[in-house]
Protein backbone atom coordinates (compact mmCIF):
# COMPACT_ATOMS: atom_id res chain seq x y z
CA UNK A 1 13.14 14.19 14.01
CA UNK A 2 14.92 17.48 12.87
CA UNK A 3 15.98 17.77 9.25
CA UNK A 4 17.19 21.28 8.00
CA UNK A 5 15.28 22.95 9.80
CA UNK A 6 11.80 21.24 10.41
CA UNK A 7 10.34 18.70 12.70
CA UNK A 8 9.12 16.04 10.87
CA UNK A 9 7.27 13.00 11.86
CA UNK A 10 5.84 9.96 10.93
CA UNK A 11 3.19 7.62 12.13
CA UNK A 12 0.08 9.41 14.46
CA UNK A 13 -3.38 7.18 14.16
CA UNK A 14 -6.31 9.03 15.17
CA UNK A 15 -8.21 5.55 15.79
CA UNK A 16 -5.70 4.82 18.60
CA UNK A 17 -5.66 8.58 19.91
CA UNK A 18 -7.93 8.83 22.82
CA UNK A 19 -9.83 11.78 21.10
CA UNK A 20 -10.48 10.15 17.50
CA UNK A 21 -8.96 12.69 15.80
CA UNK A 22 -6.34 14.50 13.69
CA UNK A 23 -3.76 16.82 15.69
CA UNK A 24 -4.02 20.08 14.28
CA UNK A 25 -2.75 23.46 13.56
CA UNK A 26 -3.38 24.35 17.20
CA UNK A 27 -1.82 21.06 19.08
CA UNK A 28 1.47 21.40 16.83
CA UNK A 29 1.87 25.77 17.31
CA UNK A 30 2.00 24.58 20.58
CA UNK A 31 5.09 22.65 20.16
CA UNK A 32 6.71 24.90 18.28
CA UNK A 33 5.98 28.38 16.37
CA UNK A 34 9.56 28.61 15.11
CA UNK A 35 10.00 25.52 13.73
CA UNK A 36 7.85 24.01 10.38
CA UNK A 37 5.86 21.07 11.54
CA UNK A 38 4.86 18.39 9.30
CA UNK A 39 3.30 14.71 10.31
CA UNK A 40 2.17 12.32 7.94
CA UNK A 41 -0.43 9.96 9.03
CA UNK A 42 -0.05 6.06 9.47
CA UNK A 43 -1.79 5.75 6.14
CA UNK A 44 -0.30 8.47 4.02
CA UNK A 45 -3.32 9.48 3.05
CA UNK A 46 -2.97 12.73 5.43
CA UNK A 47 -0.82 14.78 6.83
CA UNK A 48 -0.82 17.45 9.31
CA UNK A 49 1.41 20.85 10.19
CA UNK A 50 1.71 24.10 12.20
CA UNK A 51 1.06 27.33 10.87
CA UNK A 52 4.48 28.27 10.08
CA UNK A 53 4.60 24.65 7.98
CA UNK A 54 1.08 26.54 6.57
CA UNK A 55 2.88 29.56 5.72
CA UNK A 56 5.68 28.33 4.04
CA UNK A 57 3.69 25.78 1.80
CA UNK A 58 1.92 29.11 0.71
CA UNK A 59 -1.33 28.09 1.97
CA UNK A 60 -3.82 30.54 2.95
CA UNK A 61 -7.37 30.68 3.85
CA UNK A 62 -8.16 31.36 0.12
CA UNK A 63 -6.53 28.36 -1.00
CA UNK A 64 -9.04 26.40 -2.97
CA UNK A 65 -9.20 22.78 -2.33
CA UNK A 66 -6.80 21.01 -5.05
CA UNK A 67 -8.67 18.34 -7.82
CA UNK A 68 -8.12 14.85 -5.36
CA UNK A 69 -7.35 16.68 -2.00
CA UNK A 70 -8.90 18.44 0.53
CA UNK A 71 -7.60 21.41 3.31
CA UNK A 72 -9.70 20.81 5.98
CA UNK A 73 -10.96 23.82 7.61
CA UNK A 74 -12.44 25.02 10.60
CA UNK A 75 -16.14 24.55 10.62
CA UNK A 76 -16.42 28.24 11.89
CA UNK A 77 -13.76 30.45 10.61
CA UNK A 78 -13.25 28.11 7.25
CA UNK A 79 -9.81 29.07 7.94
CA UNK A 80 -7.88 25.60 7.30
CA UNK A 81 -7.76 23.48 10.21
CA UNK A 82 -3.60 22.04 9.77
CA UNK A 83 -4.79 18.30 8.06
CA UNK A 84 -4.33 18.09 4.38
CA UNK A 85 -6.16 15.22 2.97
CA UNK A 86 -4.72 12.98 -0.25
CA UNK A 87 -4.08 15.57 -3.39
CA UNK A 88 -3.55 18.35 -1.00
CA UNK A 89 -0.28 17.08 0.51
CA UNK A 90 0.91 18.01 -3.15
CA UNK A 91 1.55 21.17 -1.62
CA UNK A 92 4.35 20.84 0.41
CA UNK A 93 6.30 19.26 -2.63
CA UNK A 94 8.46 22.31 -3.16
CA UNK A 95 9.07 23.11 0.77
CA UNK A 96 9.75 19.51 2.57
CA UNK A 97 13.01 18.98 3.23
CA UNK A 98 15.08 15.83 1.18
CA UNK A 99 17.71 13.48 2.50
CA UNK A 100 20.84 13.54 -0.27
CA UNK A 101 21.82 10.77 -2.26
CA UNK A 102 24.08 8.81 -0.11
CA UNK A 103 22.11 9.11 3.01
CA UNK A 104 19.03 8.21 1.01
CA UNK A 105 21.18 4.93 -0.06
CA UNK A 106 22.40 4.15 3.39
CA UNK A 107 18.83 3.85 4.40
CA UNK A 108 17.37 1.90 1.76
CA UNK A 109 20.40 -0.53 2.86
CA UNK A 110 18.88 -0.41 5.75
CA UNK A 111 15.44 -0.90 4.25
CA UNK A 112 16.69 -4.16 2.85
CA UNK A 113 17.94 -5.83 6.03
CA UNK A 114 14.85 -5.15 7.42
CA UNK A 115 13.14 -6.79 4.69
CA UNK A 116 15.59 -9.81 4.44
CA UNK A 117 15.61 -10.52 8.05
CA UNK A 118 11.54 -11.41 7.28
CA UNK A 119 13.26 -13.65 4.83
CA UNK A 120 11.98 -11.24 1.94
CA UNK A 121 13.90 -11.77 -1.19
CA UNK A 122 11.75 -10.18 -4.01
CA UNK A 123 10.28 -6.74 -3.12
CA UNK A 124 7.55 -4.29 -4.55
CA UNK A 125 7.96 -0.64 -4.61
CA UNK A 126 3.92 -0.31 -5.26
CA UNK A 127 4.00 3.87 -5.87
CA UNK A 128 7.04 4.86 -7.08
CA UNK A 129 7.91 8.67 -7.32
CA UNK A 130 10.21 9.66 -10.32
CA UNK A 131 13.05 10.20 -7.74
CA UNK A 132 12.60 6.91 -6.13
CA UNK A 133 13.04 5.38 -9.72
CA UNK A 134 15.99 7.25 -10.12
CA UNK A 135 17.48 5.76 -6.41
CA UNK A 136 16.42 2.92 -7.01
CA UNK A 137 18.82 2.87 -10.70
CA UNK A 138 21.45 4.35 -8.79
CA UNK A 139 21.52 1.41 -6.26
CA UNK A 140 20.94 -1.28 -9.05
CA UNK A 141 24.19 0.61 -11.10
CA UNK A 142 25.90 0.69 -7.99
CA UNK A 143 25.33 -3.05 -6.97
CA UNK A 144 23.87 -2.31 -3.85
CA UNK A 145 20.67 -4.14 -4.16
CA UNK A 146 20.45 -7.43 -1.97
CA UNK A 147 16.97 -8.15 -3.09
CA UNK A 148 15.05 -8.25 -6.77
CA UNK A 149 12.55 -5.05 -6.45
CA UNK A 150 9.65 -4.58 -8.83
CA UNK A 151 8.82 -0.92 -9.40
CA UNK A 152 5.46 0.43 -10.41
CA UNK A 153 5.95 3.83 -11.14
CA UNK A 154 2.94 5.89 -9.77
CA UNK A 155 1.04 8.15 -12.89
CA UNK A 156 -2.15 10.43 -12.44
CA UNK A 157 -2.64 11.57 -16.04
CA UNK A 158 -1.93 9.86 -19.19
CA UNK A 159 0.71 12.07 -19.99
CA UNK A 160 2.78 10.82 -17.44
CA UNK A 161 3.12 7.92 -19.74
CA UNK A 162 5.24 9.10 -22.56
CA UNK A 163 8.29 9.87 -19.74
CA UNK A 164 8.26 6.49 -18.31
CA UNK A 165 10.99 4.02 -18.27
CA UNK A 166 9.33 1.32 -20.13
CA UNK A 167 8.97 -2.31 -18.41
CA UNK A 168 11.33 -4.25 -19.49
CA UNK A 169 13.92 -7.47 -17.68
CA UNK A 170 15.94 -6.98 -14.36
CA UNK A 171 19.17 -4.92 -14.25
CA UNK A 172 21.38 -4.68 -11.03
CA UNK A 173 18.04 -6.57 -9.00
CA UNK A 174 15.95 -4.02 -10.42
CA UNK A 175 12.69 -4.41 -12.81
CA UNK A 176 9.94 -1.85 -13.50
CA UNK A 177 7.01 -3.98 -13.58
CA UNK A 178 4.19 -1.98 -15.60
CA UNK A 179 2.77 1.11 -13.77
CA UNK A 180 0.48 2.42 -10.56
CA UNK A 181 -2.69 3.91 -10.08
CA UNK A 182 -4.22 5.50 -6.48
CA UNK A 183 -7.71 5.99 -7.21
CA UNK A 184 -9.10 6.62 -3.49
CA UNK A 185 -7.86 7.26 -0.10
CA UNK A 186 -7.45 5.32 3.47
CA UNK A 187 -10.59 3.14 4.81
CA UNK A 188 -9.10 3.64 8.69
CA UNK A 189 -8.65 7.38 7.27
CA UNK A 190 -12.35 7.00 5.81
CA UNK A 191 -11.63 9.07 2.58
CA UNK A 192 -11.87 5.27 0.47
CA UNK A 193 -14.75 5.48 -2.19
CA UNK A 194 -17.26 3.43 -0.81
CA UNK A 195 -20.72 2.56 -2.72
CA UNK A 196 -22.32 2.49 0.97
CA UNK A 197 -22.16 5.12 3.80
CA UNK A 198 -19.95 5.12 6.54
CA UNK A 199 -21.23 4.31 9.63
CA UNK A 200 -19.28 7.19 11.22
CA UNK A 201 -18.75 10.11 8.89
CA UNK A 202 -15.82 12.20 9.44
CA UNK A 203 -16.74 15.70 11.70
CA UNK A 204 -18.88 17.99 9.36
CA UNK A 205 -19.77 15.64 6.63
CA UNK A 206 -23.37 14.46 6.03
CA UNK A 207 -24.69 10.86 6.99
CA UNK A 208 -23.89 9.40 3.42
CA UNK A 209 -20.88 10.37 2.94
CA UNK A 210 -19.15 8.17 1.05
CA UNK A 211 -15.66 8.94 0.57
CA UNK A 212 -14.49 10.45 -2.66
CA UNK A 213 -12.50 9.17 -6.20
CA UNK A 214 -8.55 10.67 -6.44
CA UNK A 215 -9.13 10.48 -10.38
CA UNK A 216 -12.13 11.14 -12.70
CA UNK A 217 -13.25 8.05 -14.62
CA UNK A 218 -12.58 9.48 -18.00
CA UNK A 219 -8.64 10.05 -16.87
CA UNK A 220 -8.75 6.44 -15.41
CA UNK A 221 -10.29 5.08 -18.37
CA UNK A 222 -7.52 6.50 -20.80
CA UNK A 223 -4.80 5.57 -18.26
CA UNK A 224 -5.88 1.47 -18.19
CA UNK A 225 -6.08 2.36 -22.43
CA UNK A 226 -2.88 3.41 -23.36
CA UNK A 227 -1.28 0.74 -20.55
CA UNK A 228 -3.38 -1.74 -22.09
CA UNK A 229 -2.07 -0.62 -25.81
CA UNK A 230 1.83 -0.63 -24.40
CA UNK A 231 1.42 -4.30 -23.49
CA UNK A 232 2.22 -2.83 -19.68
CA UNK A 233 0.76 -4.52 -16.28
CA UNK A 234 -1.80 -1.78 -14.37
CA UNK A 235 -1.61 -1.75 -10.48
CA UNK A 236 -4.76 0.41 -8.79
CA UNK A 237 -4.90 1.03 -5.47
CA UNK A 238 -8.97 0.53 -4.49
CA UNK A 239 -9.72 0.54 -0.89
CA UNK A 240 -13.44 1.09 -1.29
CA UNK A 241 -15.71 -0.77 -3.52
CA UNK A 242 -16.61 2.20 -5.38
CA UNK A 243 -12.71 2.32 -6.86
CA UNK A 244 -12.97 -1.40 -7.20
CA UNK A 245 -16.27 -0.42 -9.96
CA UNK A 246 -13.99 2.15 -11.27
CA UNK A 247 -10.95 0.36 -12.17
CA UNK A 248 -13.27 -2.17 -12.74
CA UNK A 249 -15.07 -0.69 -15.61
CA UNK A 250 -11.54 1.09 -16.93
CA UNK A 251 -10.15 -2.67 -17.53
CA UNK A 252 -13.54 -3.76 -19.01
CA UNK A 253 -13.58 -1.10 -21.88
CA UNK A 254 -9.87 -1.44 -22.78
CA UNK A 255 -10.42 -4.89 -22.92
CA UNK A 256 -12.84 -4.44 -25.05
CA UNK A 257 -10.68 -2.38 -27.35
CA UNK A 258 -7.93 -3.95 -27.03
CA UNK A 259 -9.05 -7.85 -26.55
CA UNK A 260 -8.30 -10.58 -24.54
CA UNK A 261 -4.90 -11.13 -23.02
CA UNK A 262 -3.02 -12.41 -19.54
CA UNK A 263 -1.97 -9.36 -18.88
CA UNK A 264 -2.59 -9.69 -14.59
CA UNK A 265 -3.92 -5.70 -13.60
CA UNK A 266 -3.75 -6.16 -10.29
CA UNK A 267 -6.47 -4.52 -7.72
CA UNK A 268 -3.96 -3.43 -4.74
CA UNK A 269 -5.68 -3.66 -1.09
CA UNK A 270 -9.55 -4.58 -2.31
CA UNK A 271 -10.28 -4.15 1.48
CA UNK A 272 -14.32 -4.06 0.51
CA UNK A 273 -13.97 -5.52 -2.65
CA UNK A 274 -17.44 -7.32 -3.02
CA UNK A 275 -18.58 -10.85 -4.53
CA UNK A 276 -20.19 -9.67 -7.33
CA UNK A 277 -16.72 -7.49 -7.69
CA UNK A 278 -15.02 -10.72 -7.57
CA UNK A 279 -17.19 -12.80 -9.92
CA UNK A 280 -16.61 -9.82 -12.48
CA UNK A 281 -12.62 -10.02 -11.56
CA UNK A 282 -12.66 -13.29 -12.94
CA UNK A 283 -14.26 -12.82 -15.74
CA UNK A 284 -11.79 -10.12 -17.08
CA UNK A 285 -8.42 -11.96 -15.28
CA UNK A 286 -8.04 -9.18 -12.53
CA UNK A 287 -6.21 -10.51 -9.75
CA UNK A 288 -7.01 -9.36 -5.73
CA UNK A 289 -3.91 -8.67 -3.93
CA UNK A 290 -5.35 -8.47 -0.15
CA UNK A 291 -3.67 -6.04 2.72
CA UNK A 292 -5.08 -8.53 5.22
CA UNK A 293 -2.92 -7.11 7.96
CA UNK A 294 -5.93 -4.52 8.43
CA UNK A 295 -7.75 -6.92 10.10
CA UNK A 296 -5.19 -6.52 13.12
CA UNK A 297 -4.09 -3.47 12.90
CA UNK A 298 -7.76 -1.65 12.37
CA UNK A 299 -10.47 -4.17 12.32
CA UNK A 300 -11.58 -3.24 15.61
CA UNK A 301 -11.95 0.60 14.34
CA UNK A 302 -13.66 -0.86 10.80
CA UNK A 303 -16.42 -2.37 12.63
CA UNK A 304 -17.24 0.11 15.12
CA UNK A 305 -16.90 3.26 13.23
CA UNK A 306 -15.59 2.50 9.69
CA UNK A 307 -17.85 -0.24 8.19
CA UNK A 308 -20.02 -1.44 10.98
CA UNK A 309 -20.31 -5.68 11.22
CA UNK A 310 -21.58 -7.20 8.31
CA UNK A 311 -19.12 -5.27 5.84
CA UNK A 312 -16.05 -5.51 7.96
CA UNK A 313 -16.02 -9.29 8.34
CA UNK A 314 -15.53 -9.37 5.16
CA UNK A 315 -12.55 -6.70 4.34
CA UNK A 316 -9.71 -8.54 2.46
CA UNK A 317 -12.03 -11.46 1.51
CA UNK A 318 -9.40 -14.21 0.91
CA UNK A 319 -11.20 -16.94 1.31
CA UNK A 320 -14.10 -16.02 -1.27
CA UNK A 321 -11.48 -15.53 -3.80
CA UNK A 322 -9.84 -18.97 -3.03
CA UNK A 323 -13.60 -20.41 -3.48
CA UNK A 324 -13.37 -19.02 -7.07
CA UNK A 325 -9.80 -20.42 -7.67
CA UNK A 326 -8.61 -17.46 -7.87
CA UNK A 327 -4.78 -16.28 -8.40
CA UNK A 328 -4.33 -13.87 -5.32
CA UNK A 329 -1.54 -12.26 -3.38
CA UNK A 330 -1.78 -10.96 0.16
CA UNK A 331 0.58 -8.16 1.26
CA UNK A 332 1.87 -5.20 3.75
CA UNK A 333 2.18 -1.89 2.92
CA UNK A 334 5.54 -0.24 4.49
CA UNK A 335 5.81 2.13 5.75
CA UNK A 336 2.28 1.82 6.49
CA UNK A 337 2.35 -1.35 8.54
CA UNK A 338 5.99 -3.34 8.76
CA UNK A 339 6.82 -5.61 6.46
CA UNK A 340 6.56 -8.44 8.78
CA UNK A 341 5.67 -11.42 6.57
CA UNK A 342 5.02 -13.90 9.82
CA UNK A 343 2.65 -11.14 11.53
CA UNK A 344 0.59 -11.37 7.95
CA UNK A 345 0.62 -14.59 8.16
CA UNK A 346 -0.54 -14.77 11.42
CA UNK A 347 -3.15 -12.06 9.82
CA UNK A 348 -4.50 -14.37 7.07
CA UNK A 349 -4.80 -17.69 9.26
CA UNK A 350 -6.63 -15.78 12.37
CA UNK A 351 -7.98 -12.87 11.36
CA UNK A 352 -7.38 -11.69 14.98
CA UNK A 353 -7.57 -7.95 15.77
CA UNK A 354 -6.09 -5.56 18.50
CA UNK A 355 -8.61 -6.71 21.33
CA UNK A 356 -8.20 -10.08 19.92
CA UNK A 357 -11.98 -10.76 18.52
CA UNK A 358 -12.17 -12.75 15.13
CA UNK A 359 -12.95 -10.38 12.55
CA UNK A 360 -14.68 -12.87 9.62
CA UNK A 361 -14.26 -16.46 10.73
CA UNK A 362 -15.16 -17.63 7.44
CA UNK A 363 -12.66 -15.74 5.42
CA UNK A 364 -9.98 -17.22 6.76
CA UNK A 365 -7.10 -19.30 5.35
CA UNK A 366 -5.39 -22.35 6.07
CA UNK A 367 -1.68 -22.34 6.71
CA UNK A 368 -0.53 -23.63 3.46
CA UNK A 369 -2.75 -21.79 1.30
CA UNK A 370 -1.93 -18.58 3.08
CA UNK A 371 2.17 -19.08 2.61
CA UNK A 372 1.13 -20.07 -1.49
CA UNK A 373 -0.43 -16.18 -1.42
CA UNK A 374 2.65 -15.22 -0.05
CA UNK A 375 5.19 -16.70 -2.36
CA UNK A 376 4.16 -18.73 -5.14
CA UNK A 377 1.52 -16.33 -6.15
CA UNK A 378 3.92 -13.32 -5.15
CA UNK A 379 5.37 -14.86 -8.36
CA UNK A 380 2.86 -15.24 -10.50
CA UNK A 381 1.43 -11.31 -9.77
CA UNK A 382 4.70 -10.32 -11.29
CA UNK A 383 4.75 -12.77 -14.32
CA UNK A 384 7.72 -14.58 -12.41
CA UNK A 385 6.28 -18.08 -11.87
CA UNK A 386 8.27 -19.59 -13.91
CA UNK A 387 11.59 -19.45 -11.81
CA UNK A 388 10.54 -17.93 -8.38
CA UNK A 389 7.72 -18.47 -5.48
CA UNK A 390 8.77 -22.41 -5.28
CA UNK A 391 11.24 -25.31 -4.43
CA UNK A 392 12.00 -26.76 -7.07
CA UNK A 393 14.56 -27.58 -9.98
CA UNK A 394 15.60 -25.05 -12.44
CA UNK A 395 14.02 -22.49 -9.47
CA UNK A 396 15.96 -19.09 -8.58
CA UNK A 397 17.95 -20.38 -5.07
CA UNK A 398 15.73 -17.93 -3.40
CA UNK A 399 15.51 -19.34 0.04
CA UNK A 400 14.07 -18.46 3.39
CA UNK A 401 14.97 -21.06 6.23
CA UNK A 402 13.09 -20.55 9.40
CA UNK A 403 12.95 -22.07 12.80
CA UNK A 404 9.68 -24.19 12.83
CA UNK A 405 7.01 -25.36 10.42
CA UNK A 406 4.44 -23.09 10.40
CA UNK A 407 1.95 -26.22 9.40
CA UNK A 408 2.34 -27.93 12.91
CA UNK A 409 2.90 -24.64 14.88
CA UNK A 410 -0.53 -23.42 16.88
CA UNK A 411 -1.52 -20.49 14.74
CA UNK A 412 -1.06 -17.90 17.77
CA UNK A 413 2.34 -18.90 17.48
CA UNK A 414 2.52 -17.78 13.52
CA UNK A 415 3.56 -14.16 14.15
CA UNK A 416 6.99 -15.16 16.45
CA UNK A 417 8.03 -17.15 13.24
CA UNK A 418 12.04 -16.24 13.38
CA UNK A 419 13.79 -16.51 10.07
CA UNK A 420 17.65 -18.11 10.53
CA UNK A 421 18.65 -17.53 7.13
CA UNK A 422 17.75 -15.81 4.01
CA UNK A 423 19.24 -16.63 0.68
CA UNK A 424 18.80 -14.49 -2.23
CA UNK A 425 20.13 -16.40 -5.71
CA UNK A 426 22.33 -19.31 -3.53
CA UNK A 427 24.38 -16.15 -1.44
CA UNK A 428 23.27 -15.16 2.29
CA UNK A 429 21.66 -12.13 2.75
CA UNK A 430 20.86 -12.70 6.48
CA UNK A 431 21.54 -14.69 8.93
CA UNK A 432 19.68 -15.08 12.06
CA UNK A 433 22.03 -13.35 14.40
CA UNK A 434 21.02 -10.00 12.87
CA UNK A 435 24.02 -9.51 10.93
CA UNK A 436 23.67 -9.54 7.34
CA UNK A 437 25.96 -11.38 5.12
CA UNK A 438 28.05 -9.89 3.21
């Protein structure tokens, strides 16, 4: 929509676009050449503008590509193209437009309904921006948080750590958990560090192109150290395999410095995580937290021009970590997909994508085991097992009461799951009517 000035949207998939691609400088001018365009891509990996959204970002054609991102160009011209890969969208920091406060708080109202109405009562904020801690505080302070949220505040160089607020119990529903690192891109977007080509390179690159790292390995290895030495709990986002070895290897020499200890890093999305990956994740207590929704919302596009067959069967490989016994999680990841918990579950029982094929039979999960990865071990990711993620005495009266069992329902029928109530510490927080309770 229109904010102060620019058109700004929210949401364009080039797999689903009939040309496979990114819109560009040249499809958005002609929308508008007096108005800054900016769109971020389903991912938010990308984004893409017109030239007066260009112009006012400052970039030129001598812009040199930034360390993380890329400005595509034009293959021809190498003037740049209007897509802004990963690092790069750094650039329109200064120039975006910002909702104010109260608005800002009026939606993440909003936000919660949304999320309690899927009969959500403990949320993650999984990349948190400095001023989405500081909203966050504001709404805890102001007692305008319906749910418990967990922020992991989102750091690129170790610096970043000395200005953090440090972990520490929850105040007005609000915890920071430990801290975030993004160490590759989008596997739909195909900027994910793989260890393997992809089988359909993005326009101009070479046949092995394999994605590329957001963060050199000495800068991840010192971030994993000094969050190892603070006693905090690491979250790194690793689409590709390659980031998996990274973050990997990071935990493995600040174990080694620091020693042995449960303290849960988490590997966010491990979409092509692989079994000798896993076998080495249990070995140093790193636990898989699976965005198994891809296999709906992409897994047609992952095995024709992402991954090919053999390698996307296997994205989000549940069911191998479940053979290892395994502590897992299985997630969305708003705005990226909704935070439907029924559609996931639907997600991690069929494994059924858009043209309804069965994308890995053998990695799927059974009903029970799939709701345990989306509560009890919710719990146990965040060091909360002790009083959340189950029924049962002494428990947190967090409570979601739904309309059927989802253990006698036929699995097609898993996503329509409605939620009738949702009770966050013994008060309603929704009720099935889609009025929230107040």
């Amino acid at each position: 929509g229109l904010y102060e000035g620019w058109l700004i949207g929210r949401g364009y998939d080039e797999s689903l676009i009939e040309e496979h691609r990114h819109p560009d400088r040249d499809d958005l001018d002609a929308v508008a050449l007096d108005i800054p365009i900016f769109c971020w891509h389903v991912s938010g990996h990308f984004a893409t503008g017109n030239s007066l959204a260009f112009k006012l970002a400052g970039i030129k054609d001598s812009t040199g590509d930034p360390p993380g991102g890329i400005i595509r160009r034009r293959f021809q011209t190498r003037e740049p193209d209007g897509v802004v890969e990963e690092h790069a969208m750094d650039l329109y920091t200064d120039v975006l437009p910002r909702f104010d406060g109260e608005r800002l708080l009026d939606l993440l109202d909003e936000a919660q309904r949304r999320y309690a109405a899927w009969g959500i009562t403990t949320a993650q904020d999984g990349a948190s921006a400095d001023d989405e801690i500081s909203l966050l505080q504001h709404a805890a302070a102001a007692g305008r948080l319906d749910l418990d949220v967990v922020a992991y505040p989102w750091v690129r160089d170790p610096e970043e750590l000395e200005n953090l607020p440090p972990p520490e119990g929850y105040q007005g529903g609000l915890r920071i958990g430990g801290a975030k690192l993004v160490l590759d891109g989008s596997p739909q977007g195909k900027t994910a560090g793989l260890t393997e080509p992809y089988v359909s390179p993005p326009e101009g690159w070479p046949e092995d192109y394999l994605g590329y790292p957001l963060l050199e390995d000495d800068t991840v290895d010192a971030l994993v150290d000094k969050l190892f030495a603070r006693g905090w709990q690491v979250m790194a986002h690793c689409n590709g395999d390659r980031s998996g070895d990274q973050f990997l290897d990071a935990v493995d020499r600040a174990t080694g410095t620091h020693g042995a200890g449960d303290r849960r890093p988490v590997m966010i999305h491990a979409q092509t995580v692989r079994e000798d990956q896993l076998d080495r994740m249990v070995e140093l207590g790193v636990l898989p937290s699976f965005f198994v929704a891809h296999t709906y919302y992409w897994g047609d596009w992952h095995r024709d021009a992402v991954l090919g067959e053999e390698r996307a069967a296997r994205i989000s490989p549940a069911a191998s970590a479940l053979a290892r016994g395994m502590h897992f999680t299985v997630h969305n990841d708003s705005p990226v997909v909704p935070s439907d918990s029924w559609r996931l579950l639907w997600s991690v029982v069929t494994r059924t994508t858009r043209s309804g094929a069965v994308l890995g039979e053998d990695q799927r999960l059974d009903v029970p085991t799939a709701l345990g990865a989306l509560t009890a071990e919710g719990a146990f990711q965040h060091f909360e097992e002790a009083d959340k993620g189950r029924v049962a005495p002494g428990g947190r009266a967090d409570l979601a009461i739904i309309a059927a069992d989802p253990r006698k329902l036929e699995h097609a029928a898993l996503a329509d799951i409605e939620v009738s109530e949702t009770v966050k510490d013994g008060r309603t927080i929704y009720r099935g009517d889609g009025a929230p309770a107040l």
